[in-house]
N, C-alpha and C. Protein backbone atom coordinates (compact mmCIF):
# COMPACT_ATOMS: atom_id res chain seq x y z
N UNK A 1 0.83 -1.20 0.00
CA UNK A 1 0.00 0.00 0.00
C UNK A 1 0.87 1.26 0.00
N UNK A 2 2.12 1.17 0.72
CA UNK A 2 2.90 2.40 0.56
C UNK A 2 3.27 2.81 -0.75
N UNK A 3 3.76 1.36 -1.14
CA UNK A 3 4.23 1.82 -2.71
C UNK A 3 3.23 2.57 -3.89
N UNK A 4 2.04 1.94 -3.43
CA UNK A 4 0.86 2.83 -4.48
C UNK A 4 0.82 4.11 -4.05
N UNK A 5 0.71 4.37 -2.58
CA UNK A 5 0.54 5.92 -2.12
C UNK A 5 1.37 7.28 -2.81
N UNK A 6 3.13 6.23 -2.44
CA UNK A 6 4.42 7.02 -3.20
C UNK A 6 3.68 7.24 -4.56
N UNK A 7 3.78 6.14 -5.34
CA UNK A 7 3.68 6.32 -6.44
C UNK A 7 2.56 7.50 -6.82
N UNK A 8 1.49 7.58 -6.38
CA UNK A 8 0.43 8.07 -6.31
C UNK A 8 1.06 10.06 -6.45
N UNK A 9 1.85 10.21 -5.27
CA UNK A 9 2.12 11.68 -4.54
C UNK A 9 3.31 11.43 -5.78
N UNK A 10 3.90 10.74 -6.42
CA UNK A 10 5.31 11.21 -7.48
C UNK A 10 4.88 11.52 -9.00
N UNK A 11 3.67 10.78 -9.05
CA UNK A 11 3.08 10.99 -10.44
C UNK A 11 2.31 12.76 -9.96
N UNK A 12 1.84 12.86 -8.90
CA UNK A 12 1.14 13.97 -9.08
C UNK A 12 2.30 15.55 -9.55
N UNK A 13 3.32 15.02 -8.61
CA UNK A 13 4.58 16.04 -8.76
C UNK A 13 5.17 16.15 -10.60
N UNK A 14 5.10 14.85 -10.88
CA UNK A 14 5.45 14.63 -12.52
C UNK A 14 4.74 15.24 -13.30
N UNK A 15 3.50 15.13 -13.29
CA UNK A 15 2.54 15.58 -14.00
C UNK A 15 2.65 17.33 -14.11
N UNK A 16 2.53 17.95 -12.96
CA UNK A 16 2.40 19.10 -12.95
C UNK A 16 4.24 19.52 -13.47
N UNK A 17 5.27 18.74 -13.35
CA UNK A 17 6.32 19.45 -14.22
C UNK A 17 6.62 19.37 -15.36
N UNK A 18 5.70 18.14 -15.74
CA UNK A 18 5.53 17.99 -17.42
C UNK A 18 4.13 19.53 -18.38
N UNK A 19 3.25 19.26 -17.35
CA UNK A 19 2.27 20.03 -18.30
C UNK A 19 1.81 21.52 -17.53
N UNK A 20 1.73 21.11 -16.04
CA UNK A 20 1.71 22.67 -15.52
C UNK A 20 1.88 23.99 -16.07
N UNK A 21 3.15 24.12 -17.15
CA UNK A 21 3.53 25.05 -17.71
C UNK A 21 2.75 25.02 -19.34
N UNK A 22 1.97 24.31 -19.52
CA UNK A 22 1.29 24.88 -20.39
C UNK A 22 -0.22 25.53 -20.45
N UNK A 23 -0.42 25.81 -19.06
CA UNK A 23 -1.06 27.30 -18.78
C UNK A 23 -0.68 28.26 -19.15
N UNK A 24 0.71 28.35 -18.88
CA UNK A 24 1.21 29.90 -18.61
C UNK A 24 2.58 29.59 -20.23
N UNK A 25 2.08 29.69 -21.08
CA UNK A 25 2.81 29.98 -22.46
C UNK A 25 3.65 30.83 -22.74
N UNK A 26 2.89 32.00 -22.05
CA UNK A 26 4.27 33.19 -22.30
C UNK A 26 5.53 33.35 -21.86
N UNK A 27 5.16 32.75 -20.38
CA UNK A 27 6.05 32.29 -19.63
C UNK A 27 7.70 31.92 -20.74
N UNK A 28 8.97 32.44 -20.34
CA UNK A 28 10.08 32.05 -21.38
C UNK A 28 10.46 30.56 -21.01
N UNK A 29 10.55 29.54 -22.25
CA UNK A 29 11.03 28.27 -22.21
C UNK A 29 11.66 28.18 -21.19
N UNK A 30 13.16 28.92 -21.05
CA UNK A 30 14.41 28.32 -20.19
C UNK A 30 13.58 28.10 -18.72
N UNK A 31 13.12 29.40 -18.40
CA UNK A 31 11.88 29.38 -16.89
C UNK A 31 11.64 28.25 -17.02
N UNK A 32 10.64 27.93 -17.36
CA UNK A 32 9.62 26.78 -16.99
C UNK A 32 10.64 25.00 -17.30
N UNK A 33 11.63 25.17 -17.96
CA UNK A 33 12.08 23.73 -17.57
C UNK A 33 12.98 24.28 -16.40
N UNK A 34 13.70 25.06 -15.77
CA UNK A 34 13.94 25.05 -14.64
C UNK A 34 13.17 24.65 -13.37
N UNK A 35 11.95 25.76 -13.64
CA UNK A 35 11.11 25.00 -12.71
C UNK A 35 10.59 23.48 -12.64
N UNK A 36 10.13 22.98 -14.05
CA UNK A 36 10.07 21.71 -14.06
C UNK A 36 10.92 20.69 -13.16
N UNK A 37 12.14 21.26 -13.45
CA UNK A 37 13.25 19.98 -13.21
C UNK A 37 13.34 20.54 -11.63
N UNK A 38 12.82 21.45 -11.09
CA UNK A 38 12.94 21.62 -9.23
C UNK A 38 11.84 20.92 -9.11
N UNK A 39 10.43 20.80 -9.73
CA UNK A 39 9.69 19.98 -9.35
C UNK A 39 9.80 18.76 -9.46
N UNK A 40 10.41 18.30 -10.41
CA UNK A 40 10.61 16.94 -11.06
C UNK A 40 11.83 16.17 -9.54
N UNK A 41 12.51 17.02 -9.34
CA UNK A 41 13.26 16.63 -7.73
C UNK A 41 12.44 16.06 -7.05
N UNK A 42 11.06 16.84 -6.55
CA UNK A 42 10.77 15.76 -5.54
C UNK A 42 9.85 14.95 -6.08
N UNK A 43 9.56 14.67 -7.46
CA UNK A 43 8.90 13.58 -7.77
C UNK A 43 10.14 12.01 -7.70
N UNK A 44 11.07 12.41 -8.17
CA UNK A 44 12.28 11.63 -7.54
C UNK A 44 12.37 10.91 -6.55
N UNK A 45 12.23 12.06 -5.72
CA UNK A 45 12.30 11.84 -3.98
C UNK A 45 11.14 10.74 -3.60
N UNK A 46 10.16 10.78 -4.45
CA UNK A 46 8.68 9.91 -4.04
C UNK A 46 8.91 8.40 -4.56
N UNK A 47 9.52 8.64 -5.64
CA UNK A 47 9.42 7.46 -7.05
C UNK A 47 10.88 6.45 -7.24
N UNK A 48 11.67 6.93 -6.62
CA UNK A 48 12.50 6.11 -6.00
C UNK A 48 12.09 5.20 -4.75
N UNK A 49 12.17 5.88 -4.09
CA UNK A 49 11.46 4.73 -2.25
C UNK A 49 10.48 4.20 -2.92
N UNK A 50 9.44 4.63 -3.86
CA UNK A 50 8.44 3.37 -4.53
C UNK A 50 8.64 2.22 -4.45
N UNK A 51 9.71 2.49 -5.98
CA UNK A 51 10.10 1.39 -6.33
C UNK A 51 11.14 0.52 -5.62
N UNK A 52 11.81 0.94 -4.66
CA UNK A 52 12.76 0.35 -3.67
C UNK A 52 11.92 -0.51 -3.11
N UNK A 53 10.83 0.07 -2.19
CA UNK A 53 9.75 -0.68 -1.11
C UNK A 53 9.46 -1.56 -1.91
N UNK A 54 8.36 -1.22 -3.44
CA UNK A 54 7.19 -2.31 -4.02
C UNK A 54 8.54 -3.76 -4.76
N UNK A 55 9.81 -3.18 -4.73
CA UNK A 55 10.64 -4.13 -5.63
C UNK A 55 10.37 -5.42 -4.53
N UNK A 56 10.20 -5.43 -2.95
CA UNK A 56 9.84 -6.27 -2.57
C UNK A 56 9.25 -7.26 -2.86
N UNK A 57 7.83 -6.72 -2.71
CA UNK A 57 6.74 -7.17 -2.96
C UNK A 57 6.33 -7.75 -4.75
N UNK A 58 6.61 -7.09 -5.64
CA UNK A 58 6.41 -6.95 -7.02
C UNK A 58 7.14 -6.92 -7.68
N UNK A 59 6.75 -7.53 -9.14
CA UNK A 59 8.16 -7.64 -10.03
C UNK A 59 8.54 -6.05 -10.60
N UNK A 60 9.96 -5.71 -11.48
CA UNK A 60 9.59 -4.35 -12.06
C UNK A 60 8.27 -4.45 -13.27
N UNK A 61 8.08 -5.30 -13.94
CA UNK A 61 6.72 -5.24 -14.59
C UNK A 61 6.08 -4.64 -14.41
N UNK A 62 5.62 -5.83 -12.84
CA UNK A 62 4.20 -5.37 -11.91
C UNK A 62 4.47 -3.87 -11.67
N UNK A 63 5.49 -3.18 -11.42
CA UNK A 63 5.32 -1.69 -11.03
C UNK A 63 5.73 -1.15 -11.93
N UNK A 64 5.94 -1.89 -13.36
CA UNK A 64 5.58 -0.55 -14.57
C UNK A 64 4.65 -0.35 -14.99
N UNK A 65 3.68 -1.52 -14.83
CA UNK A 65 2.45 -1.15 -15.64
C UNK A 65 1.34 -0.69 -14.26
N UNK A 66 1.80 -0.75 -12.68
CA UNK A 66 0.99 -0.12 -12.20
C UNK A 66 1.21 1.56 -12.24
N UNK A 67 2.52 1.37 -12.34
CA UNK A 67 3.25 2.91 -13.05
C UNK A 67 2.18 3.93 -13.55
N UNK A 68 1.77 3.11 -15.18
CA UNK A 68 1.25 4.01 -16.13
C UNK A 68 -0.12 3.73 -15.82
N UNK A 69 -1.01 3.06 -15.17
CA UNK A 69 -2.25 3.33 -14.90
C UNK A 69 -2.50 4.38 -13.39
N UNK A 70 -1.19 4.48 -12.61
CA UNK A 70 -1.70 5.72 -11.98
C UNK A 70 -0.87 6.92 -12.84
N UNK A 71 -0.07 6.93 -13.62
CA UNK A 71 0.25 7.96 -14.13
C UNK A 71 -1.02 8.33 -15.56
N UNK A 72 -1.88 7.47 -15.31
CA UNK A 72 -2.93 7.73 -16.61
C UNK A 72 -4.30 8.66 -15.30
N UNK A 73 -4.04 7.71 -14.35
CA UNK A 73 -5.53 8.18 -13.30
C UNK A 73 -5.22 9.76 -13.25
N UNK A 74 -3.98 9.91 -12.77
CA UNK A 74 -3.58 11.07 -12.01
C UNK A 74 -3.44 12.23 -13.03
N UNK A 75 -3.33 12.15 -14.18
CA UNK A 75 -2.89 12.89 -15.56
C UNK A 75 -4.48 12.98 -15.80
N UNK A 76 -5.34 12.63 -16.09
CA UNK A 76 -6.99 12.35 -16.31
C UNK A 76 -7.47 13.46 -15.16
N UNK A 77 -7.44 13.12 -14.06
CA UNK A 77 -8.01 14.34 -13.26
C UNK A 77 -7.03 15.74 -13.47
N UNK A 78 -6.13 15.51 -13.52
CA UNK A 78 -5.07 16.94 -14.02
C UNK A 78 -5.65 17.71 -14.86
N UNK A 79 -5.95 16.83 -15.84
CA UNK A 79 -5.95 18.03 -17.19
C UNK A 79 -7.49 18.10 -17.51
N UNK A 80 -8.80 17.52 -16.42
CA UNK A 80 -9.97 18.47 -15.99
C UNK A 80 -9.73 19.56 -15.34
N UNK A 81 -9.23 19.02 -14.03
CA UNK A 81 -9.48 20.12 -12.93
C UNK A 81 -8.14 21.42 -12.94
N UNK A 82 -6.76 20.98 -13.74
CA UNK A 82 -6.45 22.18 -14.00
C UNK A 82 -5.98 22.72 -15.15
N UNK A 83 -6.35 21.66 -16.52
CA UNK A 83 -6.04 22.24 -17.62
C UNK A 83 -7.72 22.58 -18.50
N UNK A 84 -8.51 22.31 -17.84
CA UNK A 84 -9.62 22.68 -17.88
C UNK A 84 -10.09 21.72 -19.00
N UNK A 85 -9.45 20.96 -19.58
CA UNK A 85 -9.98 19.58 -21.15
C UNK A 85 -11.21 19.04 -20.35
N UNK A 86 -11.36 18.24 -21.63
CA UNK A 86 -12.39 17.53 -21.33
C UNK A 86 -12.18 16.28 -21.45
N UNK A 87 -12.72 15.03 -20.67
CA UNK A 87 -12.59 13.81 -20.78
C UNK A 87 -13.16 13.18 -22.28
N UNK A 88 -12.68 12.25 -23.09
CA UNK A 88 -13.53 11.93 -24.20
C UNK A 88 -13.86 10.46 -24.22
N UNK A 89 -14.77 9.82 -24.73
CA UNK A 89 -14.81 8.22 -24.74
C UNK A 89 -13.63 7.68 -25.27
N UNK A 90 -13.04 7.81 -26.31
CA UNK A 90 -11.82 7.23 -26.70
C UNK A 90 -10.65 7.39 -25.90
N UNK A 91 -10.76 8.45 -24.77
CA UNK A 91 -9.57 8.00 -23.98
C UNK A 91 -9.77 6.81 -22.93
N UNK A 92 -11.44 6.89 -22.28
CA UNK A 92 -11.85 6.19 -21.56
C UNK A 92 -11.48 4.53 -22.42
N UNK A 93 -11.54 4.19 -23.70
CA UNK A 93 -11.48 3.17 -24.28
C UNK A 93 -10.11 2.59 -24.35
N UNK A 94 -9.10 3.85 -24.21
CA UNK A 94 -7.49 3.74 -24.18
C UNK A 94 -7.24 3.14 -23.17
N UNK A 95 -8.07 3.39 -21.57
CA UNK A 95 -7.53 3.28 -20.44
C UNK A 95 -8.44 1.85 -19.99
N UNK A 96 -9.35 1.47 -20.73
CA UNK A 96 -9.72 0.23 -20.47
C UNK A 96 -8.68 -0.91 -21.14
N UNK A 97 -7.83 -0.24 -22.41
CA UNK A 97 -7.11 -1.40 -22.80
C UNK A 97 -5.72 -1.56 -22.05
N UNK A 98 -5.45 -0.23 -20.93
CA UNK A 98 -4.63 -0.47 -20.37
C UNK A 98 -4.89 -1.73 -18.90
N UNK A 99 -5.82 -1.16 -18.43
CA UNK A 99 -6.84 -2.04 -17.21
C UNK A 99 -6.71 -3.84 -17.84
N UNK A 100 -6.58 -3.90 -19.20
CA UNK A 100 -6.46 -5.48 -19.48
C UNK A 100 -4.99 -5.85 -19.55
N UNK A 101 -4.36 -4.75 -19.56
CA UNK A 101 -2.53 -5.26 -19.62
C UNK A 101 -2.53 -5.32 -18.14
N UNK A 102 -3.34 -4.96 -17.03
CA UNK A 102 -2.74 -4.54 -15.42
C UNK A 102 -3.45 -6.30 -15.35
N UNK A 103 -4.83 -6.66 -15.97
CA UNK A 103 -4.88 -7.98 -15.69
C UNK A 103 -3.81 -8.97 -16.14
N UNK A 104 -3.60 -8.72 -17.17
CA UNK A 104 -2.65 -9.72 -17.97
C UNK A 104 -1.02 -10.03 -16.91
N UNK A 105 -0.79 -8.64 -16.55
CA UNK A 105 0.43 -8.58 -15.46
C UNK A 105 0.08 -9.24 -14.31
N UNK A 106 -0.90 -9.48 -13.48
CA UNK A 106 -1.15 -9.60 -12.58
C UNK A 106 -1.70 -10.65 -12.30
N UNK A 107 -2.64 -10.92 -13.23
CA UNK A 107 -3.53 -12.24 -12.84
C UNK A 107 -3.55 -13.66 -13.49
N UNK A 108 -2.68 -13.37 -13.94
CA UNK A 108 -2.54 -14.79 -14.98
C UNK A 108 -2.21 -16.09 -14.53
N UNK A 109 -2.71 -17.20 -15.22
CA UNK A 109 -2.30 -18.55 -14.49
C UNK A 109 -0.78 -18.90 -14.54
N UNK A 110 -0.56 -19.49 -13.82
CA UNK A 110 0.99 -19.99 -13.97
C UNK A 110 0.85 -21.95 -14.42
């Protein structure tokens, strides 16, 4: 459970140093990847101990592909609530074919 939490609080930090800055456009390039990469620090700080803790528990697989379905959850509410988009069915259809790779990783017979 820790490792989802990390993961959870490092994608949120990622997210906002990847796209955050495309609110503010005028803003000069060099700026905003500076800032990026100070934010992108403590997504680091989160997303390392993740994967340290979950390497326990889980293969790296298992925590790449739980990776990109919270980096899909967390990016999805982002770019409603602060890039103001809109959700569309075809992404919803994208993220169901990801939901069958998290089965395929996870649940399969041996």
């Amino acid at each position: 459970m820790l490792t989802i939490i990390l993961l959870f609080a490092a994608n949120i930090f990622m997210t906002f140093a990847w796209y955050a800055h495309l609110r503010h456009k005028d803003t000069a390039l060099w700026k905003v990847i500076l800032l990026s990469w100070g934010i992108a620090f403590f997504e680091y700080c989160l997303q390392v101990p993740a994967n340290r803790i979950g390497s326990n528990i889980f293969t790296t697989a298992q925590l790449k592909i739980m990776q990109e379905v919270i980096t899909l959850v967390v990016f999805a509410g982002f770019s409603v609530l602060y890039l103001k988009e809109e959700l569309r069915w075809n992404y919803a259809a994208a993220f169901l074919c990801i939901c069958g790779a998290v089965y395929f990783m996870f649940f399969q017979k041996h």
